[in-house]
C-alpha atoms as a PDB file:
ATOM      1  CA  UNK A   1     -91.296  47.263  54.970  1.00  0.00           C
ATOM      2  CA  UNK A   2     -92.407  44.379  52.897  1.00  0.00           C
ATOM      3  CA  UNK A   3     -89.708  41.607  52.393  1.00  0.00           C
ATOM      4  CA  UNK A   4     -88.310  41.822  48.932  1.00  0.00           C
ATOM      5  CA  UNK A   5     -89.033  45.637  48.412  1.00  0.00           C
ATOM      6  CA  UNK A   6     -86.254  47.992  48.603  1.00  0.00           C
ATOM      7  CA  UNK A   7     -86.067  51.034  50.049  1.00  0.00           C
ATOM      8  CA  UNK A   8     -85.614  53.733  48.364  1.00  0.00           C
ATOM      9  CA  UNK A   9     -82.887  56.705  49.551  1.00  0.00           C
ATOM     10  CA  UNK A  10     -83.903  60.279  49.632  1.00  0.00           C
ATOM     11  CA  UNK A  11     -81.590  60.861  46.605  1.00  0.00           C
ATOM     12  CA  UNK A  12     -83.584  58.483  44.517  1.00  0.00           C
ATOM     13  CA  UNK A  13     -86.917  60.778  43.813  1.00  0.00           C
ATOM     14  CA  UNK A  14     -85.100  64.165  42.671  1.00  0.00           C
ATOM     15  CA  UNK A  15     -82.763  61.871  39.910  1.00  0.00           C
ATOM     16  CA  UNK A  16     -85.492  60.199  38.737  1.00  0.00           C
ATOM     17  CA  UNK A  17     -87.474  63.359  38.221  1.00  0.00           C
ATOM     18  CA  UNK A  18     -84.373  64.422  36.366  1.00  0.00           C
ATOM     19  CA  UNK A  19     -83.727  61.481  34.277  1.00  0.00           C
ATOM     20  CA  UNK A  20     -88.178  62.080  32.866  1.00  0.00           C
ATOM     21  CA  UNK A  21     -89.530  64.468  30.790  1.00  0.00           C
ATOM     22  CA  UNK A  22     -91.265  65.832  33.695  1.00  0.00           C
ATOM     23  CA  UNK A  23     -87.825  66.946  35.296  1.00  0.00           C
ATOM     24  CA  UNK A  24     -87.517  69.221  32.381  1.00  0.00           C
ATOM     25  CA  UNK A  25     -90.939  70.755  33.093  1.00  0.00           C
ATOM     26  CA  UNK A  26     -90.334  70.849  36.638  1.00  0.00           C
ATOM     27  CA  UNK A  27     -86.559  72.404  36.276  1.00  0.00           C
ATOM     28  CA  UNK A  28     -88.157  75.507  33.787  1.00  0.00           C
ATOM     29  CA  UNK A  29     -86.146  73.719  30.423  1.00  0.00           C
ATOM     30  CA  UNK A  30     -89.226  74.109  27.931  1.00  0.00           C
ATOM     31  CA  UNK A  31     -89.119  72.409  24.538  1.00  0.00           C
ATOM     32  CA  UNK A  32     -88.637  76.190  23.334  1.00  0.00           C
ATOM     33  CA  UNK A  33     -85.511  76.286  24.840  1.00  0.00           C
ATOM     34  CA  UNK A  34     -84.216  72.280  23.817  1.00  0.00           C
ATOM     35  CA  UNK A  35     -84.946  73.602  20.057  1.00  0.00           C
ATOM     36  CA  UNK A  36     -82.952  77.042  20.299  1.00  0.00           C
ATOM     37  CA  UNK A  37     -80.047  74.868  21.394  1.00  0.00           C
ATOM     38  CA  UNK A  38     -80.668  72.173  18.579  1.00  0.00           C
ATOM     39  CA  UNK A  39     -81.074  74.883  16.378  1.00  0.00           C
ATOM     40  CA  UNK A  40     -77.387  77.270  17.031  1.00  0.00           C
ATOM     41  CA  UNK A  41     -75.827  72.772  16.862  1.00  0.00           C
ATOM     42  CA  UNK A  42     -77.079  72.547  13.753  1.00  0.00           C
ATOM     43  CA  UNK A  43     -76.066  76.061  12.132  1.00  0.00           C
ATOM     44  CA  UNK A  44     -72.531  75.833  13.753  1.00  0.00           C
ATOM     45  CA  UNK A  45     -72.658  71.846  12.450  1.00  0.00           C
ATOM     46  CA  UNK A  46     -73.251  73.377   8.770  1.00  0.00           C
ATOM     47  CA  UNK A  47     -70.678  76.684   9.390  1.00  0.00           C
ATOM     48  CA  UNK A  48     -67.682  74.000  10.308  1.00  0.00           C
ATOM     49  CA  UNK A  49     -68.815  71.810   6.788  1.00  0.00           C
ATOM     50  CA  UNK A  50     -68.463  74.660   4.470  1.00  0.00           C
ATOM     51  CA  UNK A  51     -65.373  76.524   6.425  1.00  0.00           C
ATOM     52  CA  UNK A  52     -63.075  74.373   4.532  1.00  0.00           C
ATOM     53  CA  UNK A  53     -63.713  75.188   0.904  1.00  0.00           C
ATOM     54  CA  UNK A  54     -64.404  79.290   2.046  1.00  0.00           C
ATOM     55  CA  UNK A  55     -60.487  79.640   0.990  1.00  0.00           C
ATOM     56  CA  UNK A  56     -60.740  77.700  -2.319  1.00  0.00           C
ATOM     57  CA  UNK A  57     -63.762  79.697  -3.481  1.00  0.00           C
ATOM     58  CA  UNK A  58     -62.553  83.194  -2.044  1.00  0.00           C
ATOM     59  CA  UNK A  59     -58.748  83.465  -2.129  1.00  0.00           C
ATOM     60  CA  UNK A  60     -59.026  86.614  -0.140  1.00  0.00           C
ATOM     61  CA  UNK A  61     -60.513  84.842   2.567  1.00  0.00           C
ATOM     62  CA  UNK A  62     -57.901  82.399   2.672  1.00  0.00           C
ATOM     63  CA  UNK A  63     -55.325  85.274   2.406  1.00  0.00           C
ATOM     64  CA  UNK A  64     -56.589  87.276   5.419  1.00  0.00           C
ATOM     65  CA  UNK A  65     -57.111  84.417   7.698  1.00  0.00           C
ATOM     66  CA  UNK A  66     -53.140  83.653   6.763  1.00  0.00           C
ATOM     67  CA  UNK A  67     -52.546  87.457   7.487  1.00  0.00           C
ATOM     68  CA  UNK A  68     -54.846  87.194  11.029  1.00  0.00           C
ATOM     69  CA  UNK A  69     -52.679  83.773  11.577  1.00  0.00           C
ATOM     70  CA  UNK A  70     -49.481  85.252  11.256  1.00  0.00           C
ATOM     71  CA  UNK A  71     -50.347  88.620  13.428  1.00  0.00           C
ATOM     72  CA  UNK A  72     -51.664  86.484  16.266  1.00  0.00           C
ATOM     73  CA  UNK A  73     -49.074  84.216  16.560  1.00  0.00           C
ATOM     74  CA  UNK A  74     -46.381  86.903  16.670  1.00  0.00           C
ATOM     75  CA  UNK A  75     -47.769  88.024  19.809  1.00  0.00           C
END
């Protein structure tokens, strides 16, 4: 081996492959895929902003999930 080069473990090849784009392609994760994840993030990002005012702008929301409350924690 050439002085100053080092040498590289076994290990070293498959993490790299991993850390690329081309470990996604080679691992079957397909930009199809990457988006249906980012996709449910984002809807379940804008669900948990508008949860909060569900109960001000339908009180029977707010009144059932008191009920559903109540029930479950007297189990």
């Amino acid at each position: 081996m050439p002085h100053g080069m080092k040498h590289m473990m076994q290990e070293d090849g498959f993490h790299a492959a991993v850390a690329t784009g081309s470990g996604i392609m080679l691992y079957g994760y397909t930009l199809d895929a990457i988006l249906v994840v980012l996709w449910v993030a984002y809807v379940l990002l804008l669900i948990a902003k508008v949860l909060p005012d569900l109960p001000k702008k339908y009180p029977f929301i707010g009144r059932f999930w008191s009920w559903a409350w109540r029930t479950v924690r007297r189990k």
